[in-house]
C-alpha atoms as a PDB file:
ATOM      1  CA  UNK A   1      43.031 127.224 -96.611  1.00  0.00           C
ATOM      2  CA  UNK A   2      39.737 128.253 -95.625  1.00  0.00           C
ATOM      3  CA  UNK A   3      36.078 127.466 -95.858  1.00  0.00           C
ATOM      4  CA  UNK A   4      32.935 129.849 -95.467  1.00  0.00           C
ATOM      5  CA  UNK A   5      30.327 129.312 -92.698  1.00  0.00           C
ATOM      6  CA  UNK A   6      26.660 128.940 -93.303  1.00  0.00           C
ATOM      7  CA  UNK A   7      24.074 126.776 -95.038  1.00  0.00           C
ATOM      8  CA  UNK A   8      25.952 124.142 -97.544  1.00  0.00           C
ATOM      9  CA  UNK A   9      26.169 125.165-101.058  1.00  0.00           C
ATOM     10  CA  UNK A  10      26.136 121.378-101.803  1.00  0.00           C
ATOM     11  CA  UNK A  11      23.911 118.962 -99.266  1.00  0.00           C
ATOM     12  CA  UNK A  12      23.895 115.437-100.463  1.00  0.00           C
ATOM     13  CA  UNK A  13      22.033 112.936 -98.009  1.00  0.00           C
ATOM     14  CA  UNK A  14      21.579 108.829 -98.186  1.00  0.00           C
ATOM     15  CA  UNK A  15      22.342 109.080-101.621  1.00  0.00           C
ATOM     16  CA  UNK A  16      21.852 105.681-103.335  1.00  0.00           C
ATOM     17  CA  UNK A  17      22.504 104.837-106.760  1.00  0.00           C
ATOM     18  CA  UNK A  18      23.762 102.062-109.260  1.00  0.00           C
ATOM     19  CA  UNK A  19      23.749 100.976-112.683  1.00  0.00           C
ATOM     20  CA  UNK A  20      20.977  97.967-113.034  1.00  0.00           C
ATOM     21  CA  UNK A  21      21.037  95.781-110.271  1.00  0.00           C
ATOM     22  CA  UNK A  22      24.848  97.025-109.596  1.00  0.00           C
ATOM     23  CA  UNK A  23      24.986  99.665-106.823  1.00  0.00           C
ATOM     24  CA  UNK A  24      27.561 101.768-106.572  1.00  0.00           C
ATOM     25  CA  UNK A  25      26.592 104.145-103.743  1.00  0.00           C
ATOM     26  CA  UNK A  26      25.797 103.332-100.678  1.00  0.00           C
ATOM     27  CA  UNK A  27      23.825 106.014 -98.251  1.00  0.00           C
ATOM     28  CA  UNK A  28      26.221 108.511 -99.498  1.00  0.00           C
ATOM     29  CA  UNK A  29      26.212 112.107 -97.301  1.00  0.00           C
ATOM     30  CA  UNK A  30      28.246 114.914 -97.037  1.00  0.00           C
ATOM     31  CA  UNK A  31      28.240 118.972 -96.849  1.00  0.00           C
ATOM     32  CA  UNK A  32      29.891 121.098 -98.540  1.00  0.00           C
ATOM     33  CA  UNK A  33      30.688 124.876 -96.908  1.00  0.00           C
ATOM     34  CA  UNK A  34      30.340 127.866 -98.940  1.00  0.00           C
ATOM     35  CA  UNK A  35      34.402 128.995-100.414  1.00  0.00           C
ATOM     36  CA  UNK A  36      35.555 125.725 -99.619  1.00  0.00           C
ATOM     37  CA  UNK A  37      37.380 123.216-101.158  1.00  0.00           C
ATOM     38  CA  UNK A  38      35.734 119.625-100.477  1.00  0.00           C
ATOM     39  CA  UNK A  39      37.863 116.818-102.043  1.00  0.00           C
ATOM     40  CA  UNK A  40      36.085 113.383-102.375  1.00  0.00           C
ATOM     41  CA  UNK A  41      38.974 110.529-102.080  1.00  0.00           C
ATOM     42  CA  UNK A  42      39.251 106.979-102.306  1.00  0.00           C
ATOM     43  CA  UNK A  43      40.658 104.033-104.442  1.00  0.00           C
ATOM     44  CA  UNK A  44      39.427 103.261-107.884  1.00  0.00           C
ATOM     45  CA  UNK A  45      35.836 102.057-108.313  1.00  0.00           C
ATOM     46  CA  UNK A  46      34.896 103.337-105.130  1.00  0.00           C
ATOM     47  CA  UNK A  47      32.196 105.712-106.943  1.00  0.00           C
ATOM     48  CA  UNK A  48      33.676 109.215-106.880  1.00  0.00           C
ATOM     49  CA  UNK A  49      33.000 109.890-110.598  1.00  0.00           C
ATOM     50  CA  UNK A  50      29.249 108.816-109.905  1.00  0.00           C
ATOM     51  CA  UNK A  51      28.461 111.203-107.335  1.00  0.00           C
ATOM     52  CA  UNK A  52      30.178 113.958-109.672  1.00  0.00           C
ATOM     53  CA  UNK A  53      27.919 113.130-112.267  1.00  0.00           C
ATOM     54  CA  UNK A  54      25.062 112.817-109.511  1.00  0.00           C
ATOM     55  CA  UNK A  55      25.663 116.715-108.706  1.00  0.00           C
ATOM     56  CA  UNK A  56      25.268 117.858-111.915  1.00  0.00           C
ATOM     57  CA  UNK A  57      21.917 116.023-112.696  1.00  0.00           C
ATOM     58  CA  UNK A  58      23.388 113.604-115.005  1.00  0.00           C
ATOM     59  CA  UNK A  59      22.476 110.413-113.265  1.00  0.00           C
ATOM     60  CA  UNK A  60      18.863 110.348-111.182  1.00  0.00           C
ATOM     61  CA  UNK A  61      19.704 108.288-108.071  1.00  0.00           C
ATOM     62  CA  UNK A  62      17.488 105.222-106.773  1.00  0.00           C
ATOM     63  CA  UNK A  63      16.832 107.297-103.533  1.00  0.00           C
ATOM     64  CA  UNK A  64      18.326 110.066-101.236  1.00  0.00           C
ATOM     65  CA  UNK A  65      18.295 113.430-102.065  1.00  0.00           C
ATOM     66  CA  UNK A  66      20.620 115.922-102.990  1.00  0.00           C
ATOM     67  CA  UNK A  67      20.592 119.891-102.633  1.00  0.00           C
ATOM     68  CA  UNK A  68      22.498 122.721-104.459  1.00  0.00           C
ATOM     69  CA  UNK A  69      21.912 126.106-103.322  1.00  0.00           C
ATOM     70  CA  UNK A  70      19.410 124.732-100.724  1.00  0.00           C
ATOM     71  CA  UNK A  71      17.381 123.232-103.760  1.00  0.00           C
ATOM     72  CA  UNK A  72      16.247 119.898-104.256  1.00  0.00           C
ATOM     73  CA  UNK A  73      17.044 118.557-107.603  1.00  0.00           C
ATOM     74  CA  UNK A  74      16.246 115.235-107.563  1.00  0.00           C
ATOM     75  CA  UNK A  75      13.150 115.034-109.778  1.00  0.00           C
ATOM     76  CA  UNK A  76      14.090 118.760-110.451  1.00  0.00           C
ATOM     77  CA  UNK A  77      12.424 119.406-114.211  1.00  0.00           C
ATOM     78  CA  UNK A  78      14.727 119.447-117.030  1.00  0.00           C
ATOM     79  CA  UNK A  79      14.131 123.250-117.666  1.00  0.00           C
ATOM     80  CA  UNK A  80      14.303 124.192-114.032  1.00  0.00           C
ATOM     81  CA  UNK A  81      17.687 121.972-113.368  1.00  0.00           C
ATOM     82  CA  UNK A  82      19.035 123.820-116.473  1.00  0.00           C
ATOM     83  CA  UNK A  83      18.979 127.080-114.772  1.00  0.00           C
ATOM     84  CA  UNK A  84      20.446 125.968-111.777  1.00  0.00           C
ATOM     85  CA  UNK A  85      23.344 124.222-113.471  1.00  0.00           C
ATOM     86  CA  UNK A  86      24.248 127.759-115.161  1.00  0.00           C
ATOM     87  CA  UNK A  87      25.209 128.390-111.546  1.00  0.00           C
ATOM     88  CA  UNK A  88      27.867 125.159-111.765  1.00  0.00           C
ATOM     89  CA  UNK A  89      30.660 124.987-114.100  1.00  0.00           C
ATOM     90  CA  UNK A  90      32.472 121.582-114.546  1.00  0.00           C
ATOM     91  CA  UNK A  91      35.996 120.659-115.241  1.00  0.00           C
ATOM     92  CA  UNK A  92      36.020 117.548-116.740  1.00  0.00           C
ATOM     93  CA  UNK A  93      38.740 114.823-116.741  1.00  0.00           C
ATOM     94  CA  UNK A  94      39.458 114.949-120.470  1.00  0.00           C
ATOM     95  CA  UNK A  95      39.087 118.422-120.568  1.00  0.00           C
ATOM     96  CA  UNK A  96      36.342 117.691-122.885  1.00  0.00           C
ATOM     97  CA  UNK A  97      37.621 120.722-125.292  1.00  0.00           C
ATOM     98  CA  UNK A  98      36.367 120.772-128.697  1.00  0.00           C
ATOM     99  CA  UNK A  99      39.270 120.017-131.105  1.00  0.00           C
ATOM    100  CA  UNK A 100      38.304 121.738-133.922  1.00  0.00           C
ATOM    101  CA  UNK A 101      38.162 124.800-132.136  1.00  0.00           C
ATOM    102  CA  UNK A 102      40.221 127.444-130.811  1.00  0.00           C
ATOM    103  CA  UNK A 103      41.095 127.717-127.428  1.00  0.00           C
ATOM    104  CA  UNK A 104      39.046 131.213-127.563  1.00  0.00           C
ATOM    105  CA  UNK A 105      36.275 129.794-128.922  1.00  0.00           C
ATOM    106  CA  UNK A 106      35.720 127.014-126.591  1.00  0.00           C
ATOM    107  CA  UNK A 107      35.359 129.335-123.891  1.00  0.00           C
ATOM    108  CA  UNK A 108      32.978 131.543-125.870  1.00  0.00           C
ATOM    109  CA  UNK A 109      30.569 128.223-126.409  1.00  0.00           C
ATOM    110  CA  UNK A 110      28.960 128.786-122.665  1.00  0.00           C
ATOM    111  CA  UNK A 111      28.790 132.268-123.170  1.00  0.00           C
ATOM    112  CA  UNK A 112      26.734 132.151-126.287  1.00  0.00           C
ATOM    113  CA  UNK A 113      24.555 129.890-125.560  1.00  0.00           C
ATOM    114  CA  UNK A 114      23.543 130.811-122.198  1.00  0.00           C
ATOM    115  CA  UNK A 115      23.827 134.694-122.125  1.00  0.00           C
ATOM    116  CA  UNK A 116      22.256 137.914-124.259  1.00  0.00           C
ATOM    117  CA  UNK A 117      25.885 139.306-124.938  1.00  0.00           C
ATOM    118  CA  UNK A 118      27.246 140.661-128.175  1.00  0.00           C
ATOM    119  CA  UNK A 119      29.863 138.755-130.010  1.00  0.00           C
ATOM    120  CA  UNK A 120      32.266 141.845-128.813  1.00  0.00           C
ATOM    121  CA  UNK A 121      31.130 140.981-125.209  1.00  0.00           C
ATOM    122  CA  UNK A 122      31.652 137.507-125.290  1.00  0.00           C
ATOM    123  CA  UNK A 123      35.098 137.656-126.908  1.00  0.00           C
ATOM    124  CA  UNK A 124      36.210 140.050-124.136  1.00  0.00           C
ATOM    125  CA  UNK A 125      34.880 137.679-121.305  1.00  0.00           C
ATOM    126  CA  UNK A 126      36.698 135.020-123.046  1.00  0.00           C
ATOM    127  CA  UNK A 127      39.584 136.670-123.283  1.00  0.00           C
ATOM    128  CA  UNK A 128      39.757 137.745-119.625  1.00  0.00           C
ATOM    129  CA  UNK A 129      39.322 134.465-118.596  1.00  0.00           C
ATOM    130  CA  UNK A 130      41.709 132.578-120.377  1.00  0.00           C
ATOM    131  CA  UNK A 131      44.283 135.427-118.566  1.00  0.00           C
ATOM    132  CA  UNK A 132      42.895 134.312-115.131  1.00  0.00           C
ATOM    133  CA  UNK A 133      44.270 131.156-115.908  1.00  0.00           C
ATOM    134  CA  UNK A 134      47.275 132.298-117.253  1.00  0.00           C
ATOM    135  CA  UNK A 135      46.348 131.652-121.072  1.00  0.00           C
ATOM    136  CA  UNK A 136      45.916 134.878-121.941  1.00  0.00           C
ATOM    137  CA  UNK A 137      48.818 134.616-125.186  1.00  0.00           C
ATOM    138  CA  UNK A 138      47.341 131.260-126.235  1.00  0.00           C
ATOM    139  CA  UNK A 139      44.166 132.073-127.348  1.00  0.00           C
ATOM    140  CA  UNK A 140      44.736 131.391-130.732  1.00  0.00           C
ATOM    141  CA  UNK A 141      45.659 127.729-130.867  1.00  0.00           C
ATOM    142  CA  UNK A 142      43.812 124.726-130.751  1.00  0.00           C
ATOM    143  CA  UNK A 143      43.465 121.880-127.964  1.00  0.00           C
ATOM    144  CA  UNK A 144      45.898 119.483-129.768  1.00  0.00           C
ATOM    145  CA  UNK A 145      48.437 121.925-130.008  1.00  0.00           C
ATOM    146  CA  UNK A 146      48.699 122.987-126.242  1.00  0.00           C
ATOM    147  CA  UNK A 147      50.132 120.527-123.513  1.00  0.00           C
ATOM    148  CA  UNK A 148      48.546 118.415-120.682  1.00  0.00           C
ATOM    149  CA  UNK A 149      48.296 121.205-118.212  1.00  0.00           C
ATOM    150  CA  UNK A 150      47.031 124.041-120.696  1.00  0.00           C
ATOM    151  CA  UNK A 151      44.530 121.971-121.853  1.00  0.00           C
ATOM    152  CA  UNK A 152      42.960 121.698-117.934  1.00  0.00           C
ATOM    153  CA  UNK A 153      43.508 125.661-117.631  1.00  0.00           C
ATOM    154  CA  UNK A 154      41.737 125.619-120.776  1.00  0.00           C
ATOM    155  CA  UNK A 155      39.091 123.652-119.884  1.00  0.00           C
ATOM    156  CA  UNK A 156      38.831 125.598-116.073  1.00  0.00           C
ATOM    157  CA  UNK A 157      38.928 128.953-118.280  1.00  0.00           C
ATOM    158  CA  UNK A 158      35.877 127.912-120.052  1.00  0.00           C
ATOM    159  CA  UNK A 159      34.321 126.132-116.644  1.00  0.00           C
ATOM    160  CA  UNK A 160      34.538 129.932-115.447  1.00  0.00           C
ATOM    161  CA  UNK A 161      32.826 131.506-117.989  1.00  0.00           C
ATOM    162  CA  UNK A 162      29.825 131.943-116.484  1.00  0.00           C
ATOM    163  CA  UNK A 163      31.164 133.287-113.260  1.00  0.00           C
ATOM    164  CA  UNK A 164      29.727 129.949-111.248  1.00  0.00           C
ATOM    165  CA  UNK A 165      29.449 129.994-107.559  1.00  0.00           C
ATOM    166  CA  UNK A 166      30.781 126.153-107.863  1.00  0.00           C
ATOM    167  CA  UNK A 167      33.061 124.570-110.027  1.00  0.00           C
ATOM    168  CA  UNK A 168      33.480 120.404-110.049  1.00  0.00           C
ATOM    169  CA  UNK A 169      36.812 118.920-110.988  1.00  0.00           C
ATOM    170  CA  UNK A 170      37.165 114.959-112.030  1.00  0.00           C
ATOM    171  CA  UNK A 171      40.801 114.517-111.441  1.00  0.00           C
ATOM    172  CA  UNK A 172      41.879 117.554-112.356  1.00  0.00           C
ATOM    173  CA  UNK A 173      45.673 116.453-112.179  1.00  0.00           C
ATOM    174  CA  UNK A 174      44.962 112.739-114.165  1.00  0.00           C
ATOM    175  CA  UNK A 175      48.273 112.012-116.467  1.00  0.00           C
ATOM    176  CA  UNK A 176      50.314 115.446-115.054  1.00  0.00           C
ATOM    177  CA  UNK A 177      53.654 115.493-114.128  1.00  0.00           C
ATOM    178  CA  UNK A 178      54.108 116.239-110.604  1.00  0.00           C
ATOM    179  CA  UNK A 179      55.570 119.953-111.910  1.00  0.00           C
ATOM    180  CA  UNK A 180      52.674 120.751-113.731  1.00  0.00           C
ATOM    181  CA  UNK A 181      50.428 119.142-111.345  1.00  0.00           C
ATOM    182  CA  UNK A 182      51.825 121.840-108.608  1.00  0.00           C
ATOM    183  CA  UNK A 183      50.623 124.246-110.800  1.00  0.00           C
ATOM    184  CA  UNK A 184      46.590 123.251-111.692  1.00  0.00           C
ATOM    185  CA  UNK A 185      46.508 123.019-107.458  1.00  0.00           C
ATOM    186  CA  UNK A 186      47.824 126.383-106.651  1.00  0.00           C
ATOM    187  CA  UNK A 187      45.827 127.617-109.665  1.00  0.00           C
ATOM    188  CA  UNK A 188      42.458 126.394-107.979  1.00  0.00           C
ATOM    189  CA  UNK A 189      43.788 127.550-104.839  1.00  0.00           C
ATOM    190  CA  UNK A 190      44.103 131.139-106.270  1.00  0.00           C
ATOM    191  CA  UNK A 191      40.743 130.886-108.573  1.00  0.00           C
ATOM    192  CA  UNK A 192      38.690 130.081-104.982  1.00  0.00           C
ATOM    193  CA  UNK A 193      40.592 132.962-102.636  1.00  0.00           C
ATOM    194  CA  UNK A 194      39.761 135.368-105.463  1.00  0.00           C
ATOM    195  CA  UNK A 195      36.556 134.647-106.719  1.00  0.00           C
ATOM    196  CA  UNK A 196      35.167 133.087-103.443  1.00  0.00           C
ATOM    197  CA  UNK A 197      33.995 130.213-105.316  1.00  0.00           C
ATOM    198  CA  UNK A 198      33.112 126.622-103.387  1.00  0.00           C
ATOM    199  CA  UNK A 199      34.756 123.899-105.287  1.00  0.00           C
ATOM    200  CA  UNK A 200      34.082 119.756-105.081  1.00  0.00           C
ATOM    201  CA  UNK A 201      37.590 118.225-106.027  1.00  0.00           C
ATOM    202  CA  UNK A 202      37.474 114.194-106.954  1.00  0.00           C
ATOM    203  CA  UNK A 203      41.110 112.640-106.781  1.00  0.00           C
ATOM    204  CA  UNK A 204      43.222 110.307-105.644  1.00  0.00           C
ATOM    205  CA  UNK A 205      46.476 112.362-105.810  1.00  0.00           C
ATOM    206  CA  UNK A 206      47.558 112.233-102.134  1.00  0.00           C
ATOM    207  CA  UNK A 207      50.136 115.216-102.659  1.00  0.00           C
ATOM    208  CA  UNK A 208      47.624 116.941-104.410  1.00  0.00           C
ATOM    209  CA  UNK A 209      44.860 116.598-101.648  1.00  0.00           C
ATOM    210  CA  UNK A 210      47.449 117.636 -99.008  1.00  0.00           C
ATOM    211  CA  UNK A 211      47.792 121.024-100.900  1.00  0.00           C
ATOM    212  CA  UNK A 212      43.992 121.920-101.112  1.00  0.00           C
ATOM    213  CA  UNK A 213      41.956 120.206 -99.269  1.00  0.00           C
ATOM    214  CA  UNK A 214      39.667 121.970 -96.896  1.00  0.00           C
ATOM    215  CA  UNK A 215      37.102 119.088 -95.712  1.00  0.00           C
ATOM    216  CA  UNK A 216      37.496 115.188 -97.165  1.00  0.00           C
ATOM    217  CA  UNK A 217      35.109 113.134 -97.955  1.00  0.00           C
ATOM    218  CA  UNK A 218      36.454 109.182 -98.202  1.00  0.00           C
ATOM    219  CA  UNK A 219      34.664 106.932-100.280  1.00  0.00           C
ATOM    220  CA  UNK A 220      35.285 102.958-100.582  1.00  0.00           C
ATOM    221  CA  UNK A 221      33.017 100.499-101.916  1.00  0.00           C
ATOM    222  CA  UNK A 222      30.754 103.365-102.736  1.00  0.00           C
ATOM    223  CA  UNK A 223      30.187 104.257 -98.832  1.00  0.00           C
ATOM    224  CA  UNK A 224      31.489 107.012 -97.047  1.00  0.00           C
ATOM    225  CA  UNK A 225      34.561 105.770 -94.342  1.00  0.00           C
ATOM    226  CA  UNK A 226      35.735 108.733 -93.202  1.00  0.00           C
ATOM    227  CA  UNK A 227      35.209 112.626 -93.140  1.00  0.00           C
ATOM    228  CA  UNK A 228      37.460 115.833 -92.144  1.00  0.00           C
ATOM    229  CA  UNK A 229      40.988 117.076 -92.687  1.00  0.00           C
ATOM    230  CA  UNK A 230      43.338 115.585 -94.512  1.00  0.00           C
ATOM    231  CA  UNK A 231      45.210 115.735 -90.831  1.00  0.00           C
ATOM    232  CA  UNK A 232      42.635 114.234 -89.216  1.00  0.00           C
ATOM    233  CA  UNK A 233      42.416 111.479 -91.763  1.00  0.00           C
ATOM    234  CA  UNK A 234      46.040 110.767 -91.500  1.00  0.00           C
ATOM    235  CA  UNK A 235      45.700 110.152 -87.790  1.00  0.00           C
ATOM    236  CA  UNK A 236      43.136 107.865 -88.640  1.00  0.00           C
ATOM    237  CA  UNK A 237      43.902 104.352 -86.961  1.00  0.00           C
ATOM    238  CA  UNK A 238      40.947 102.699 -89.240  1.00  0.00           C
ATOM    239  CA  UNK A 239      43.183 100.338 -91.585  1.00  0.00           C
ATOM    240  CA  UNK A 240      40.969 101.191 -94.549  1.00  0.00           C
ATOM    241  CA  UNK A 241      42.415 104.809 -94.224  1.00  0.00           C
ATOM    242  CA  UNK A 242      45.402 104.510 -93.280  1.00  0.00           C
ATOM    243  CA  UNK A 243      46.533 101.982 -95.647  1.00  0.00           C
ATOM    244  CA  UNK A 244      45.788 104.388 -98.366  1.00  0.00           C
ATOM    245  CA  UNK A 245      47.331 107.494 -96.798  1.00  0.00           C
ATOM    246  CA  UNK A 246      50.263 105.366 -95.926  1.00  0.00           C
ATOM    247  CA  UNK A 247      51.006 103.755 -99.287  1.00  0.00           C
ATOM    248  CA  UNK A 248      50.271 100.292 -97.611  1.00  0.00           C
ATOM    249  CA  UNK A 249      48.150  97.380 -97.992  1.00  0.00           C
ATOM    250  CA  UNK A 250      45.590  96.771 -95.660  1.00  0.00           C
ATOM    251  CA  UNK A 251      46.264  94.182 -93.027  1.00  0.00           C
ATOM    252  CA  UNK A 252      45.822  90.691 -93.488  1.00  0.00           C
ATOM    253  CA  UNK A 253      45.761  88.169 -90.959  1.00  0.00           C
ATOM    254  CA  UNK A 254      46.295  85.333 -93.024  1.00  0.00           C
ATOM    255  CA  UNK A 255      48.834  86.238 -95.525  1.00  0.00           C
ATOM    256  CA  UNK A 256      52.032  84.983 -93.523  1.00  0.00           C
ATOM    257  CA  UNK A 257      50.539  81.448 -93.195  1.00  0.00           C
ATOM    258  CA  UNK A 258      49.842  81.410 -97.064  1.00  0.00           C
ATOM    259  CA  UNK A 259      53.243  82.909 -97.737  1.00  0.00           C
ATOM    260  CA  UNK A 260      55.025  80.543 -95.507  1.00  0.00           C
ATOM    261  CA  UNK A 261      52.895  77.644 -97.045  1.00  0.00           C
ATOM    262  CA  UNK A 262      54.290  78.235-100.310  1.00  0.00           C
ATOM    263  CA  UNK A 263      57.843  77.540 -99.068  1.00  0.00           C
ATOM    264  CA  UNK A 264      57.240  74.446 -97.152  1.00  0.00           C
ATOM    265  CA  UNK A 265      56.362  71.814-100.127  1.00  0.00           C
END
């Protein structure tokens, strides 16, 4: 594993956001190193999908700010914010693939619409991509014919179209088998050591986050509870961290008197 000195690629500070009078985060802040891989953890409903969709614009927060490439975009211009996101690519949980197209020409759609290359061009960049991530005879079919896993390389081929200097996943290993899951992690290990890219990973998957984390992030209730390695985390004697690296439920004082209360009537 390893992780680039220098400024953060990705600076979020005191971010605070919700959905009406619901917030979610709560004076979110973290850093994220240039070639590393930052994972953002934590149970269901803790937020992690919101401050995904916070990093790519998608969401304007009710304060804080938040930095890519040492820019502020919060308030960022929609034109302006659109040129930096060209820098980002985004794997999304779904995949989001288009299903009435091939898997070639989903990865083509970024390169059309944001470059000046010929159709020859594009196809080649396409075609090299969807080889990176191991696609390379598959080109030809569509999403609904490929399985779980090729439809995220699919969807990582086309996130790398644009050679981006970061790439977001949203639970990049959701409904995988723990085979194929193996895979999509030593595939973004071997995407970042080649290309150098910095990566923001959002998952729950302990096995998964043992394999490639560099740096953690832990989230719960939409605040940030703990920050490192995943080694350091383990040794962590808070309860609300270890009872989720540990498989356990947090402590609770009272539930051997309410147990034993339901036996004595």
């Amino acid at each position: 594993m390893s992780g680039g000195n220098g400024a953060p690629v990705i600076e979020v500070k005191d971010l605070v956001s919700g959905y009406g009078d619901r917030l979610v985060l709560h004076g979110v802040s973290l850093a994220v190193a240039p070639a590393e891989i930052h994972v953002v953890l934590g149970p269901s409903g803790c937020g992690k999908s919101t401050l995904l969709k916070h990093l790519v614009g998608l969401l304007e927060p009710t304060s804080g700010s938040i930095r890519l490439f040492g820019d502020e975009i919060v308030g960022l211009d929609e034109d302006a914010l659109a040129h930096l996101l060209t820098r980002i690519g985004m794997l999304f949980q779904g995949g989001a693939l288009i299903q009435s197209m091939t898997v070639l020409e989903n990865v083509t759609l970024p390169l059309r619409e944001h470059t000046s290359l010929t159709p020859a061009e594009i196809e080649r960049v396409a075609r090299m991509k969807l080889a990176t991530v191991g696609l390379g005879a598959y080109q030809s079919l569509f999403p609904a014919e490929l399985s779980g896993g090729m439809r995220k390389r699919a969807a990582l081929a086309r996130a790398l179209a644009l050679d981006p200097e970061v790439v977001l996943y949203d639970e990049p290993n959701a409904g995988l088998d723990p085979v194929t899951a193996a895979g999509i992690d030593q595939l973004i290990l071997d995407v970042r050591d080649a290309l150098g890219i910095t990566m923001v990973v959002v998952s729950h998957e302990l096995i998964s986050i043992r394999r490639i984390a560099d740096r953690i992030t832990m989230l719960q209730d939409g605040a940030v509870v703990a920050a490192g390695t995943a080694a350091e985390l383990e040794r962590s004697q808070d309860p609300r961290i270890a009872s989720f690296f540990r498989g356990t439920l947090p402590q609770d004082p009272g539930r051997e008197r309410r147990l034993g209360e339901l036996f004595l009537d």
